[in-house]
N, C-alpha and C. Protein backbone atom coordinates (compact mmCIF):
# COMPACT_ATOMS: atom_id res chain seq x y z
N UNK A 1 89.22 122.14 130.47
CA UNK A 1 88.07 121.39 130.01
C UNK A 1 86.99 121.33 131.08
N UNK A 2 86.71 122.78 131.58
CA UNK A 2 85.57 122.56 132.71
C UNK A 2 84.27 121.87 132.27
N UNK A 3 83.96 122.10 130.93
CA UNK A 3 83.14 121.41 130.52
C UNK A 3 82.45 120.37 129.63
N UNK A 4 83.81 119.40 129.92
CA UNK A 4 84.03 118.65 129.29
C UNK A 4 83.36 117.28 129.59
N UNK A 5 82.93 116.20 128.73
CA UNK A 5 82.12 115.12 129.28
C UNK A 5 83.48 114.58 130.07
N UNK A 6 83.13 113.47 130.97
CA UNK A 6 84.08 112.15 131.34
C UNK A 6 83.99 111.28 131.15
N UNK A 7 84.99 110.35 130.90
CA UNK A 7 84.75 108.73 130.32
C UNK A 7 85.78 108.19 131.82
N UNK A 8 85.65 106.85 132.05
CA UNK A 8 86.06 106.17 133.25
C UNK A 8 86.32 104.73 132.60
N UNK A 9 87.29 104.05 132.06
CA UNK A 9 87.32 102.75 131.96
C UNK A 9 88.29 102.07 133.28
N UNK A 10 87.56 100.72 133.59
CA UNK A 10 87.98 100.14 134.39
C UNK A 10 89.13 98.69 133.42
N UNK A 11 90.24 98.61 133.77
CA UNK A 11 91.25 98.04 133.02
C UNK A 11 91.44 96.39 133.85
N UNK A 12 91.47 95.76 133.46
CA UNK A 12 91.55 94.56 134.35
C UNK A 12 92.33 93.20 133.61
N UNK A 13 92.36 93.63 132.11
CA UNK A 13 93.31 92.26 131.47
C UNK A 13 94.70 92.93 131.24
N UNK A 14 95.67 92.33 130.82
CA UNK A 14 96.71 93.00 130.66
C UNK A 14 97.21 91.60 129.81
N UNK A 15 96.69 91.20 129.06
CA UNK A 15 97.27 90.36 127.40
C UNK A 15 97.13 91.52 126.58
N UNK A 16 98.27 90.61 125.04
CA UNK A 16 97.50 91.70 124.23
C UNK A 16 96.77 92.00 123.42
N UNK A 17 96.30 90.82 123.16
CA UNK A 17 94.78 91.34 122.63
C UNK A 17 93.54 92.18 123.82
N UNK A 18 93.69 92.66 124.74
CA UNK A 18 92.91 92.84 125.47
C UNK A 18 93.67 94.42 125.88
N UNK A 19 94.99 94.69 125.85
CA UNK A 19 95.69 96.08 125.91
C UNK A 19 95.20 97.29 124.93
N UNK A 20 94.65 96.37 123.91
CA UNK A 20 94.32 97.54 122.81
C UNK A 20 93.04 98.15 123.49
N UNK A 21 91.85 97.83 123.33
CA UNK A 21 90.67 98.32 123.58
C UNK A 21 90.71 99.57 124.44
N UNK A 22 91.39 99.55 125.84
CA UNK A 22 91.42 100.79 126.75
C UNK A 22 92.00 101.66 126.44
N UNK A 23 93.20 101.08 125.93
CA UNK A 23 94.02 102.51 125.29
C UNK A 23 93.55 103.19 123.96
N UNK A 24 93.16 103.00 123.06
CA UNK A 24 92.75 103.12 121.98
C UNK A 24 91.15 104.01 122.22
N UNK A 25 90.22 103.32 122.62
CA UNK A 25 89.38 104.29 123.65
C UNK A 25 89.85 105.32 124.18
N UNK A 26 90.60 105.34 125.14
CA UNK A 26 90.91 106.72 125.85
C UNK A 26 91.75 107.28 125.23
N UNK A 27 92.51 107.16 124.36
CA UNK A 27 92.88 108.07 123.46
C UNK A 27 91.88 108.73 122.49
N UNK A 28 91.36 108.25 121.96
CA UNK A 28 89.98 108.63 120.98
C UNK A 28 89.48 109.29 122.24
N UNK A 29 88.74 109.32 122.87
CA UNK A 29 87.88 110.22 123.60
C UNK A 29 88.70 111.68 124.20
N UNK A 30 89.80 111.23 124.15
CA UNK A 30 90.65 112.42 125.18
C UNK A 30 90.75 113.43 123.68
N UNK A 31 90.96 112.62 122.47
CA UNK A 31 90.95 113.86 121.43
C UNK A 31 90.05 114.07 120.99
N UNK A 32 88.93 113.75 121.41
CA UNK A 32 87.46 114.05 120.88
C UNK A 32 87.17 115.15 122.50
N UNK A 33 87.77 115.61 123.29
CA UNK A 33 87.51 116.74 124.24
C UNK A 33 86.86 116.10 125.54
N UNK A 34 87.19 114.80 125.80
CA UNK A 34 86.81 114.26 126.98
C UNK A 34 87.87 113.99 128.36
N UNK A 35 87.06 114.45 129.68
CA UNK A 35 88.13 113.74 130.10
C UNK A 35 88.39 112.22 130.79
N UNK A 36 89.54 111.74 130.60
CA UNK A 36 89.02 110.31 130.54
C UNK A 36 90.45 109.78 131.83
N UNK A 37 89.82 108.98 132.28
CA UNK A 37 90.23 108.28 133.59
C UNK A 37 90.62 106.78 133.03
N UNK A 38 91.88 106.22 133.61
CA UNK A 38 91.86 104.37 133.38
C UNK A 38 92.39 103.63 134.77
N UNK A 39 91.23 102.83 135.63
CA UNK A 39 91.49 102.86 136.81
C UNK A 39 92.33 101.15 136.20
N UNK A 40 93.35 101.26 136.26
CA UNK A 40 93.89 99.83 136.69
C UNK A 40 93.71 98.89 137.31
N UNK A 41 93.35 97.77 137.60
CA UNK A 41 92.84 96.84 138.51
C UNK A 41 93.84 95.28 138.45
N UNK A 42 93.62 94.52 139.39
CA UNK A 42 94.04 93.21 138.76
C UNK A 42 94.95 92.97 137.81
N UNK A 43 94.84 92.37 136.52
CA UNK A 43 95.54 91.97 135.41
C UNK A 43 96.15 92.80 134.60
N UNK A 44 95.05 94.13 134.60
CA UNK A 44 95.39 94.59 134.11
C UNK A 44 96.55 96.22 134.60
N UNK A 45 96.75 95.98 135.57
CA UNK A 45 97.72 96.73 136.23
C UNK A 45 99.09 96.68 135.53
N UNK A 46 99.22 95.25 134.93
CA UNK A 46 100.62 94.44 134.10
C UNK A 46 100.45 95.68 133.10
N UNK A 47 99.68 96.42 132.28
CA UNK A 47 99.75 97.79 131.49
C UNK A 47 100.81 98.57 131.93
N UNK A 48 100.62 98.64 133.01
CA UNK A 48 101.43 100.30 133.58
C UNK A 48 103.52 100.14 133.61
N UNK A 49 103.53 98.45 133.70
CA UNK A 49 105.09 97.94 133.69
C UNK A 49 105.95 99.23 132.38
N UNK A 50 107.06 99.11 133.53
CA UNK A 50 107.65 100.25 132.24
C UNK A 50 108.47 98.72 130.77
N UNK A 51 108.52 97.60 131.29
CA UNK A 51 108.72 97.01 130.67
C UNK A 51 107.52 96.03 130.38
N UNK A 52 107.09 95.54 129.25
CA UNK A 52 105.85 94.90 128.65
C UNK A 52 106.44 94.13 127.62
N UNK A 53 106.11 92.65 128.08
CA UNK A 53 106.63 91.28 127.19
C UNK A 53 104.83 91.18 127.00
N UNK A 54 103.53 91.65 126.73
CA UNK A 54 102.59 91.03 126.39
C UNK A 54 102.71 89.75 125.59
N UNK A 55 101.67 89.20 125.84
CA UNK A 55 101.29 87.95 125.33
C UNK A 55 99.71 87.89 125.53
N UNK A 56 99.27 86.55 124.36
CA UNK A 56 97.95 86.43 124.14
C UNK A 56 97.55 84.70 124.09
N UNK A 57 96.98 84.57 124.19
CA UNK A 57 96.17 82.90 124.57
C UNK A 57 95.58 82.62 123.66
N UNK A 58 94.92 81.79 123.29
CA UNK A 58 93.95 80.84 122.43
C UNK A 58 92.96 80.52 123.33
N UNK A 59 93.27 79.77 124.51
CA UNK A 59 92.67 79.30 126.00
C UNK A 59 91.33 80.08 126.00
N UNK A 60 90.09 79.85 125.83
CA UNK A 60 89.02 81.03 125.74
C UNK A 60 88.74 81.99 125.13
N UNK A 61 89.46 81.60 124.02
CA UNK A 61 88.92 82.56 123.28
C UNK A 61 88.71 82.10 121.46
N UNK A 62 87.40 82.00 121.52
CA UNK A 62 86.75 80.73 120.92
C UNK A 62 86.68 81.96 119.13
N UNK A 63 86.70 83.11 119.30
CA UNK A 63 86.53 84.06 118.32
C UNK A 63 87.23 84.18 117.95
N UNK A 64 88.82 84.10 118.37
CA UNK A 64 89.98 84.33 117.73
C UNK A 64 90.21 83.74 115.96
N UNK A 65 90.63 84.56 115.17
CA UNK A 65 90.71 83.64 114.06
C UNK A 65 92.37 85.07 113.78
N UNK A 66 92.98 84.35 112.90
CA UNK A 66 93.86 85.19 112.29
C UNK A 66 94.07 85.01 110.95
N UNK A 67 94.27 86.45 110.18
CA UNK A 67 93.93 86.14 108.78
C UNK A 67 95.40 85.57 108.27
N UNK A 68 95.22 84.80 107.16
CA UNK A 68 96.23 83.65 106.72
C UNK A 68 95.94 83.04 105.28
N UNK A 69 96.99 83.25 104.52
CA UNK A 69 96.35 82.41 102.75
C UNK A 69 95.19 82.88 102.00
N UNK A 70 94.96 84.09 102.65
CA UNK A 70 93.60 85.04 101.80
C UNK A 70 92.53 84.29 102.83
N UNK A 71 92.52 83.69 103.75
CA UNK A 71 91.58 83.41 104.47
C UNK A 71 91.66 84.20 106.20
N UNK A 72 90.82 82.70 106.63
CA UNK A 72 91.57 83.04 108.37
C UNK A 72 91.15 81.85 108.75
N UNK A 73 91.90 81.52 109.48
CA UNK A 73 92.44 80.55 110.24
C UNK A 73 92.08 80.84 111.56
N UNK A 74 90.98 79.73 112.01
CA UNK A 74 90.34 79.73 113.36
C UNK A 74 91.46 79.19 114.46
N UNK A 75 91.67 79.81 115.57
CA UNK A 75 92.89 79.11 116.52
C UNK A 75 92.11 78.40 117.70
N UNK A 76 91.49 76.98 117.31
CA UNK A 76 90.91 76.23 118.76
C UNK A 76 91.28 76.43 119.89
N UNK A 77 90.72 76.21 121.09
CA UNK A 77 91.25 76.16 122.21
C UNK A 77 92.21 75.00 122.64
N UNK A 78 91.98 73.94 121.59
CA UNK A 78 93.03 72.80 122.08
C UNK A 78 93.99 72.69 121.85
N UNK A 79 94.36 74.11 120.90
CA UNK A 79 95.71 74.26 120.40
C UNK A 79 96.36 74.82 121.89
N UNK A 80 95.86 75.73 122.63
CA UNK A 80 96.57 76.82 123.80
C UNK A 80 97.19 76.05 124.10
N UNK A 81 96.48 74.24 124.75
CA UNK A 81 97.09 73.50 125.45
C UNK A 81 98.21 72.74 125.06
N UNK A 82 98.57 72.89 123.79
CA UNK A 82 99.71 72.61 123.30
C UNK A 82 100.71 73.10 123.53
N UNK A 83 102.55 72.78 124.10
CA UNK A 83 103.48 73.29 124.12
C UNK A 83 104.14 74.61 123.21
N UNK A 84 104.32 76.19 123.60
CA UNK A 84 104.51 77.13 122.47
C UNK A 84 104.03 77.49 121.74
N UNK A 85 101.94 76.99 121.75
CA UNK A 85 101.38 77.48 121.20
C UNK A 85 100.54 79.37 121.66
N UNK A 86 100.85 79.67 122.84
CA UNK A 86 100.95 80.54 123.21
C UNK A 86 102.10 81.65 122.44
N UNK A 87 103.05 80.99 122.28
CA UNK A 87 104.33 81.59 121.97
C UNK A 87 104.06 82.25 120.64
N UNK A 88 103.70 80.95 119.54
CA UNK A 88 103.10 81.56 118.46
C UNK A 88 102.41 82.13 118.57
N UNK A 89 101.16 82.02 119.18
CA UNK A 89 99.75 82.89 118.78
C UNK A 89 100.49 84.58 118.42
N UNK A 90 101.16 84.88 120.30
CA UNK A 90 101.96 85.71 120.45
C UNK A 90 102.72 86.49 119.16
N UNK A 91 103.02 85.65 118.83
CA UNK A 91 103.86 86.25 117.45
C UNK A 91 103.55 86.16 116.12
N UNK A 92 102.62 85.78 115.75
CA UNK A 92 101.81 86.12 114.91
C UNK A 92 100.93 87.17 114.95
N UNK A 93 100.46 86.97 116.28
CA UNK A 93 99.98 88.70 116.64
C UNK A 93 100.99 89.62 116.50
N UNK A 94 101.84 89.70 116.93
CA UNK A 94 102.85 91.25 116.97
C UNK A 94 103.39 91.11 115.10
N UNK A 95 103.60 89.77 114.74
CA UNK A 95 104.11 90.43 113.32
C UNK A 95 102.58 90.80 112.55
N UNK A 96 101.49 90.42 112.92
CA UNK A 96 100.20 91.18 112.03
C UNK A 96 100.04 92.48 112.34
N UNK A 97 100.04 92.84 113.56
CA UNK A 97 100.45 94.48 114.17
C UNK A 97 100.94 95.21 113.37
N UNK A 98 102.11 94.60 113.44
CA UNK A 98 103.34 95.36 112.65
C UNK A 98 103.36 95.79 111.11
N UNK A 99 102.82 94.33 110.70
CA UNK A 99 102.07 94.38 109.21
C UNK A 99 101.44 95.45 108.78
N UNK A 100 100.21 95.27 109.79
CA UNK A 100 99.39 96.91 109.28
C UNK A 100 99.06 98.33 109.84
N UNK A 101 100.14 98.17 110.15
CA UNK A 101 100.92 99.38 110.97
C UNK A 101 100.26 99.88 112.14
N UNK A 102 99.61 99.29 112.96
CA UNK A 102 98.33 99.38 113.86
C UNK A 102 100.00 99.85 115.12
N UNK A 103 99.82 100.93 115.52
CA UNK A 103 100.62 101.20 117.25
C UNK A 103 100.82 100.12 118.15
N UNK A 104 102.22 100.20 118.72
CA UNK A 104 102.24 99.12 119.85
C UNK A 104 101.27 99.77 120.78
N UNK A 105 101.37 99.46 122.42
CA UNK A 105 100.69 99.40 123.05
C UNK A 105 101.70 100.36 124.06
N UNK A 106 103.00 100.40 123.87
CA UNK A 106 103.48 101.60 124.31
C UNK A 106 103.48 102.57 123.92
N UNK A 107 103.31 102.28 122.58
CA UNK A 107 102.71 103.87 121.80
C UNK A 107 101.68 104.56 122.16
N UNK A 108 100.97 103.77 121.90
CA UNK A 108 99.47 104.11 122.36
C UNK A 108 99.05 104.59 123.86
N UNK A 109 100.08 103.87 125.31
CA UNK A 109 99.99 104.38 126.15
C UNK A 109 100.86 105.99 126.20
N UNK A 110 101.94 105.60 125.65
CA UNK A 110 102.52 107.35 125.36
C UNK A 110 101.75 108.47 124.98
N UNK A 111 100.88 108.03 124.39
CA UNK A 111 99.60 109.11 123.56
C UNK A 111 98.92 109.44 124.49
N UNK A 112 98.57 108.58 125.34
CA UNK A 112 97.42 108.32 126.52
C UNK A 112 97.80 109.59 127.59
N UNK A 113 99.70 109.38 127.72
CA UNK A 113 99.91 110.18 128.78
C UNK A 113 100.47 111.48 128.32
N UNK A 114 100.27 111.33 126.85
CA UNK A 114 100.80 113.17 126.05
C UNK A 114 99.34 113.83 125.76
N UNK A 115 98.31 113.19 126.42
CA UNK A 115 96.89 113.26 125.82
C UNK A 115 96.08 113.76 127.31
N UNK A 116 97.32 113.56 128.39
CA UNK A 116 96.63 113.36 129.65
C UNK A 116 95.34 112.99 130.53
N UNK A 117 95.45 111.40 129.85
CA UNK A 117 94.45 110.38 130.26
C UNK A 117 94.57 110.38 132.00
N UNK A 118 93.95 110.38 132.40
CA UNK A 118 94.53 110.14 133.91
C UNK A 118 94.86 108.66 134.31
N UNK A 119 95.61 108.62 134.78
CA UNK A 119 95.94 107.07 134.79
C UNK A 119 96.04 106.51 136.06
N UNK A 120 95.03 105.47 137.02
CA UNK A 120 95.26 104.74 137.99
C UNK A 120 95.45 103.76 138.39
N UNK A 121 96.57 103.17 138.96
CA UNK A 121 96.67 102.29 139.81
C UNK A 121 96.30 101.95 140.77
N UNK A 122 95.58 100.60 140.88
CA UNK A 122 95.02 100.50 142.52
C UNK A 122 96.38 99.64 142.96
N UNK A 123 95.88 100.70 144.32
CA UNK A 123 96.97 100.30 145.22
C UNK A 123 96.93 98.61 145.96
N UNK A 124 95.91 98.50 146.13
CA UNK A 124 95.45 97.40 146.56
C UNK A 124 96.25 95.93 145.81
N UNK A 125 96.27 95.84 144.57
CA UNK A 125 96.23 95.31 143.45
C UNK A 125 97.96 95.29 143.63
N UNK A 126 98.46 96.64 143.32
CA UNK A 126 99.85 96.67 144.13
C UNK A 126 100.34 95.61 145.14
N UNK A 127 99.74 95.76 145.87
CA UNK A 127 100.07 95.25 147.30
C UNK A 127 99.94 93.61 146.87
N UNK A 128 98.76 93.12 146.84
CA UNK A 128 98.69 91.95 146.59
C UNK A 128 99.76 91.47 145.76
N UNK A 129 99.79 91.82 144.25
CA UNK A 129 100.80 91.01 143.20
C UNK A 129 102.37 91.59 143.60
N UNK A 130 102.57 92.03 144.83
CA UNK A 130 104.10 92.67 145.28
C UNK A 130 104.37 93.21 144.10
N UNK A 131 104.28 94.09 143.13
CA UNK A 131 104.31 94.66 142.47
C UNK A 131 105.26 96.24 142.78
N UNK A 132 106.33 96.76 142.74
CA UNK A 132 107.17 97.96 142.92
C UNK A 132 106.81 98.83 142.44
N UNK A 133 106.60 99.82 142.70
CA UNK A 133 106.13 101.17 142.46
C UNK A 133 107.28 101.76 140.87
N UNK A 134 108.89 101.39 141.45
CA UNK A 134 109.57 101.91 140.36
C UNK A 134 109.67 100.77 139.31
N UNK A 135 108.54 99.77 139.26
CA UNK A 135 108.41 98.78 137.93
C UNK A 135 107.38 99.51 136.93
N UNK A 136 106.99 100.52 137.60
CA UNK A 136 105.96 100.72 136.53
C UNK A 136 105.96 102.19 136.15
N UNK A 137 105.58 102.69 134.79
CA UNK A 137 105.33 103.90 134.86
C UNK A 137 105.79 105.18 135.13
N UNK A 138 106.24 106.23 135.21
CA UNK A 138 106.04 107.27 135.71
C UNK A 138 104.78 107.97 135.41
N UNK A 139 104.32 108.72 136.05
CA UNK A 139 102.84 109.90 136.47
C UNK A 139 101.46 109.32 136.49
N UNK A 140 101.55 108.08 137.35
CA UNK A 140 100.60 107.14 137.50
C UNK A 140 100.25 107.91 138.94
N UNK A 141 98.67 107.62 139.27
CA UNK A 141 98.60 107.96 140.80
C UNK A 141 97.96 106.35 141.19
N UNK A 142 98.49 107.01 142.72
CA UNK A 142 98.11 105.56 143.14
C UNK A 142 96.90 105.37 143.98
N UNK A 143 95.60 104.27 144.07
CA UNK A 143 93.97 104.96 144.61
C UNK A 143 93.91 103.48 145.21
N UNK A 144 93.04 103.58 146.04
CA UNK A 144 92.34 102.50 146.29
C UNK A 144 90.74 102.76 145.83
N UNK A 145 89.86 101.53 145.96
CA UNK A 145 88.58 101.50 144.78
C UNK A 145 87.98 102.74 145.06
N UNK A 146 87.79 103.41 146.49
CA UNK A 146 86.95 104.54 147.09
C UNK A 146 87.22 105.88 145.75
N UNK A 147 88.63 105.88 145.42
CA UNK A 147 89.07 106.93 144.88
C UNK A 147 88.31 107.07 142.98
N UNK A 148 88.42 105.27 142.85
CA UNK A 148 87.81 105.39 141.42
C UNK A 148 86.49 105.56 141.37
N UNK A 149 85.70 105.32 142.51
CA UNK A 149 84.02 105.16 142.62
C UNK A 149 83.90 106.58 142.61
N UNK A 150 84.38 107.63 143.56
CA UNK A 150 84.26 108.68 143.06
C UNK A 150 84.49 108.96 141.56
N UNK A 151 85.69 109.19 141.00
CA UNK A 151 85.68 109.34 139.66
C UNK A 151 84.52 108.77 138.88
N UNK A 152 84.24 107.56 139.09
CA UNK A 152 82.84 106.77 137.78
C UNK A 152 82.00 107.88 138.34
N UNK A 153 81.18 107.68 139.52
CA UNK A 153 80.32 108.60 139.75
C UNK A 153 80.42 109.67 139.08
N UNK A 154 81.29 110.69 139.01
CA UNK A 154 81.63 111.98 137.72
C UNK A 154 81.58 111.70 136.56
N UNK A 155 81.18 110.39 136.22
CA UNK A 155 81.53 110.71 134.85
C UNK A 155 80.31 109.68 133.68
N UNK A 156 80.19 110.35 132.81
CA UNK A 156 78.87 110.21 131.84
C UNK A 156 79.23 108.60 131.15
N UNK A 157 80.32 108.19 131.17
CA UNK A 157 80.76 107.23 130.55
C UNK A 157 81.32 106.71 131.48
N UNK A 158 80.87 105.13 131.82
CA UNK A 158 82.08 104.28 132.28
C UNK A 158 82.22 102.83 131.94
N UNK A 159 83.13 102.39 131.33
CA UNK A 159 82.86 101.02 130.58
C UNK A 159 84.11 100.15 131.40
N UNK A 160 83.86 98.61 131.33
CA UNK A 160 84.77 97.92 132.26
C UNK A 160 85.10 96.97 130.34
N UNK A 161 86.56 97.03 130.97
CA UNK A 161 87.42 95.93 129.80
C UNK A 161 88.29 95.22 130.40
């Protein structure tokens, strides 16, 4: 693909409502003939775990609604602060997933790496959350920011999620 555009997303949540967007993106672009980079950062580094218990909040996130009774059902923020309301949200998300047959998020990263997304970990990010190299992944490389600034710089697309 010498001449191929590049896309660069910068990854930084790792809930799951927030897992879909990057992967789902860089899959779409990588089969639309792009090549596409996902620099890991922060939160969202929790992606690359070869094991993934995601979870999702209410806590800030004022848009959330889930559909329910032919409607939808707005989830306040004063619910998060309630005991196991995390727990639910959580699982109401994965059984609506499942519902409409939308890919887990290991699927979707499997695609990513049969699609050969390039995939980075900052090392940095590593270091800080003591995070093990054999917790996560196989054919991840590992960068500090210098390595992704090059990459954005290359590339026609770069969006932060």
């Amino acid at each position: 693909m010498a001449n191929a555009k590049r896309m660069s997303i910068i990854v930084t949540k790792g809930t799951l409502d927030w897992a879909y967007p990057p992967f789902i993106l860089a899959t779409t672009a990588a089969a639309m003939g792009l090549d596409v980079t996902l620099f890991f950062t922060f939160y969202g580094l929790a992606l690359l775990k070869k094991d993934l218990n995601l979870k999702i909040t209410t806590l800030g996130n004022a848009a959330m609604e889930m559909p329910m009774m032919g409607g939808h059902m707005v989830m306040p923020n004063l619910l998060g602060a309630m005991p196991g309301m995390d727990s639910m949200a959580t699982s109401m998300m994965k059984n609506l997933i499942k519902k409409k047959g939308v890919a887990s998020i290991e699927e979707l990263r499997e695609m990513a790496v049969e699609a050969e997304v390039r995939m980075l970990a900052c090392q940095m990010t590593l270091d800080l959350f003591e995070y093990k190299r054999e917790d996560l992944i196989d054919g991840i490389e590992y960068v500090g920011a210098a390595s992704y600034i090059e990459t954005a710089t290359q590339s026609e697309i770069n969006l932060y999620i």
